[in-house]
C-alpha atoms as a PDB file:
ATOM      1  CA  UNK A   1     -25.497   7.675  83.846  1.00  0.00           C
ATOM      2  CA  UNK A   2     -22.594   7.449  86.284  1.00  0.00           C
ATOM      3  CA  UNK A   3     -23.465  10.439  88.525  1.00  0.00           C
ATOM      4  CA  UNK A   4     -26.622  10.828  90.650  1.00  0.00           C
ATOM      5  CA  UNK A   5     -25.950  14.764  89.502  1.00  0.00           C
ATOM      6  CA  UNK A   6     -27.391  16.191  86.331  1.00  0.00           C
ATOM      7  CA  UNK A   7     -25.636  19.180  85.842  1.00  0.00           C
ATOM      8  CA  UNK A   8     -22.365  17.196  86.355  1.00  0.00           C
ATOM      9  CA  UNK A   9     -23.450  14.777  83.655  1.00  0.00           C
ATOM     10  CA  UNK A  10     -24.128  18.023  81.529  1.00  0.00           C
ATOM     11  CA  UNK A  11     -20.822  19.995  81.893  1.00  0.00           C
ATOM     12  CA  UNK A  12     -18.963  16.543  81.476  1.00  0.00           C
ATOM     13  CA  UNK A  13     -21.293  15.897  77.805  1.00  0.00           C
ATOM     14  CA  UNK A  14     -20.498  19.706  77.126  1.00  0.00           C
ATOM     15  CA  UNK A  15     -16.794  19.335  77.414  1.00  0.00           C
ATOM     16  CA  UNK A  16     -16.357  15.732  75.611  1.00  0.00           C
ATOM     17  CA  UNK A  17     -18.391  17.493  72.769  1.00  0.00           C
ATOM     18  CA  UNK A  18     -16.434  20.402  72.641  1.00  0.00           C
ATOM     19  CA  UNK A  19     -12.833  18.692  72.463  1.00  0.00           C
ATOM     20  CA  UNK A  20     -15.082  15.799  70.148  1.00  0.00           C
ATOM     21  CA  UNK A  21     -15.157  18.728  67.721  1.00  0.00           C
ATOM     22  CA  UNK A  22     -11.810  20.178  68.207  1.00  0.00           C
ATOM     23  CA  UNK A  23     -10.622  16.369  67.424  1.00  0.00           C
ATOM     24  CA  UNK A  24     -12.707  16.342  64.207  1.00  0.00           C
ATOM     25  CA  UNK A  25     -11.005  19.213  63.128  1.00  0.00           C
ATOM     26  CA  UNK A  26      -7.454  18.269  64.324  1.00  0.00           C
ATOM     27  CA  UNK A  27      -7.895  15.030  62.574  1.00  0.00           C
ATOM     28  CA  UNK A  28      -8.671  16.952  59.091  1.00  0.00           C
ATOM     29  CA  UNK A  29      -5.759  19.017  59.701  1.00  0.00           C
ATOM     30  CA  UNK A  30      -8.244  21.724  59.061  1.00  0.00           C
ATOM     31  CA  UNK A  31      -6.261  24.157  62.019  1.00  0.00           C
ATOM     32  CA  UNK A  32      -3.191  25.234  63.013  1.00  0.00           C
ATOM     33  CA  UNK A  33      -1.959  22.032  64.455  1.00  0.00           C
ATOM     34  CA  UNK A  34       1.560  23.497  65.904  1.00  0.00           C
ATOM     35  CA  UNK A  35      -0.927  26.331  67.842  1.00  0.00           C
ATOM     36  CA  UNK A  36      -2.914  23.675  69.333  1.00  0.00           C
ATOM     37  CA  UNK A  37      -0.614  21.554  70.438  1.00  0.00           C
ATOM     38  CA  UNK A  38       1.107  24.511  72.465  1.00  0.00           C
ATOM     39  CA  UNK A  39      -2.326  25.480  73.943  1.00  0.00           C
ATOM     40  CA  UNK A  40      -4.477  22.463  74.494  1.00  0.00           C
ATOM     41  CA  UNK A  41      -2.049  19.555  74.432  1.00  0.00           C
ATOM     42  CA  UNK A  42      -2.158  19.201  78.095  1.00  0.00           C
ATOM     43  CA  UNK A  43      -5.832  19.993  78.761  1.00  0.00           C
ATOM     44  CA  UNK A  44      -6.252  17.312  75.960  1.00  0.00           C
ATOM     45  CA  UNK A  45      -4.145  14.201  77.536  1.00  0.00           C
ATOM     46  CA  UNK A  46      -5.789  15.792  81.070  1.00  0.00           C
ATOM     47  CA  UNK A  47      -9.603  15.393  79.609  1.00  0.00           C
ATOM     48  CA  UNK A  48      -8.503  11.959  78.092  1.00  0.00           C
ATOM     49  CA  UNK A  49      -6.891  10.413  81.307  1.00  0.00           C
ATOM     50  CA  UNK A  50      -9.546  11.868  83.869  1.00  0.00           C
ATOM     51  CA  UNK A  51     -12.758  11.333  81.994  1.00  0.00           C
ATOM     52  CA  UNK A  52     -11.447   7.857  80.500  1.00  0.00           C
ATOM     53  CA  UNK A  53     -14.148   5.845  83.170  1.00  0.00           C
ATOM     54  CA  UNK A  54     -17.123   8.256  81.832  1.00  0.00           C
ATOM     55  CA  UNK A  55     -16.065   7.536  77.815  1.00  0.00           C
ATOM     56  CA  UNK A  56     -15.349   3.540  78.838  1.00  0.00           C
ATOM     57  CA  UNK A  57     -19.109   3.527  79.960  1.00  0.00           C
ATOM     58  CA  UNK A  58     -20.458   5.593  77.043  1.00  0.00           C
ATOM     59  CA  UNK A  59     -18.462   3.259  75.020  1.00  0.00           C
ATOM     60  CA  UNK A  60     -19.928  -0.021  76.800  1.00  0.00           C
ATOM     61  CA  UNK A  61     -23.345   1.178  76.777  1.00  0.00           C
ATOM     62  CA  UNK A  62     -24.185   1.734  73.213  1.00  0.00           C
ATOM     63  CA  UNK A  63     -22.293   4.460  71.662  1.00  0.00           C
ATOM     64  CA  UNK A  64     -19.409   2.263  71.270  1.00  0.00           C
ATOM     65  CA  UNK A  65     -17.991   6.011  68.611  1.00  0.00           C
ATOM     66  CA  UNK A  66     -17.788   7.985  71.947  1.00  0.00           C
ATOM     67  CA  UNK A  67     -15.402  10.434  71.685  1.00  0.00           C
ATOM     68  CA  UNK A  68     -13.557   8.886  69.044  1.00  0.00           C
ATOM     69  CA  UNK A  69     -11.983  12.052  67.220  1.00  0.00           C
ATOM     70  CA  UNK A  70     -11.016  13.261  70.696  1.00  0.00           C
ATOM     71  CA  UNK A  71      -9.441   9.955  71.778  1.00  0.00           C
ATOM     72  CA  UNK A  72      -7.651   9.748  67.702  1.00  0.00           C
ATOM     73  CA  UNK A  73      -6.374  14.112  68.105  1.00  0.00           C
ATOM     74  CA  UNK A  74      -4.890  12.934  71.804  1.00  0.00           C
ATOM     75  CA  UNK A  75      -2.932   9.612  70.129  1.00  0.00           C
ATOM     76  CA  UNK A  76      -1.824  12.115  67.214  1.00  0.00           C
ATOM     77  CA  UNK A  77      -0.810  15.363  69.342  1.00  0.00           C
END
């Protein structure tokens, strides 16, 4: 991975999965878009921006779908 520190690698797969699923159902307009936006919009661009290196890599080495709802619900919010 990209850091020598496990746990780091964990909470940072943790998170990406977590806003990975809030993407999947943001992109089925399956939630109360209006209340996400006001609550997450900015965590969401934040998460996007700051952990773009760790998805680029994920994306280069073999799971080229990394975070793909996340990255489509931050274009679309």
């Amino acid at each position: 991975g990209m850091s020598n520190d496990p746990n780091m690698e964990a909470a940072m797969r943790l998170v990406l999965n977590f806003y990975e699923e809030m993407g999947a159902v943001f992109n089925h307009r399956e939630i109360d878009e209006r209340l996400l936006r006001a609550l997450f919009k900015s965590q969401i661009r934040f998460i996007c921006d700051k952990a773009w290196p760790y998805i680029d890599f994920l994306q280069q080495n073999g799971r080229k779908s990394a975070c793909e709802a996340m990255l489509k619900m931050n274009q679309d919010i």
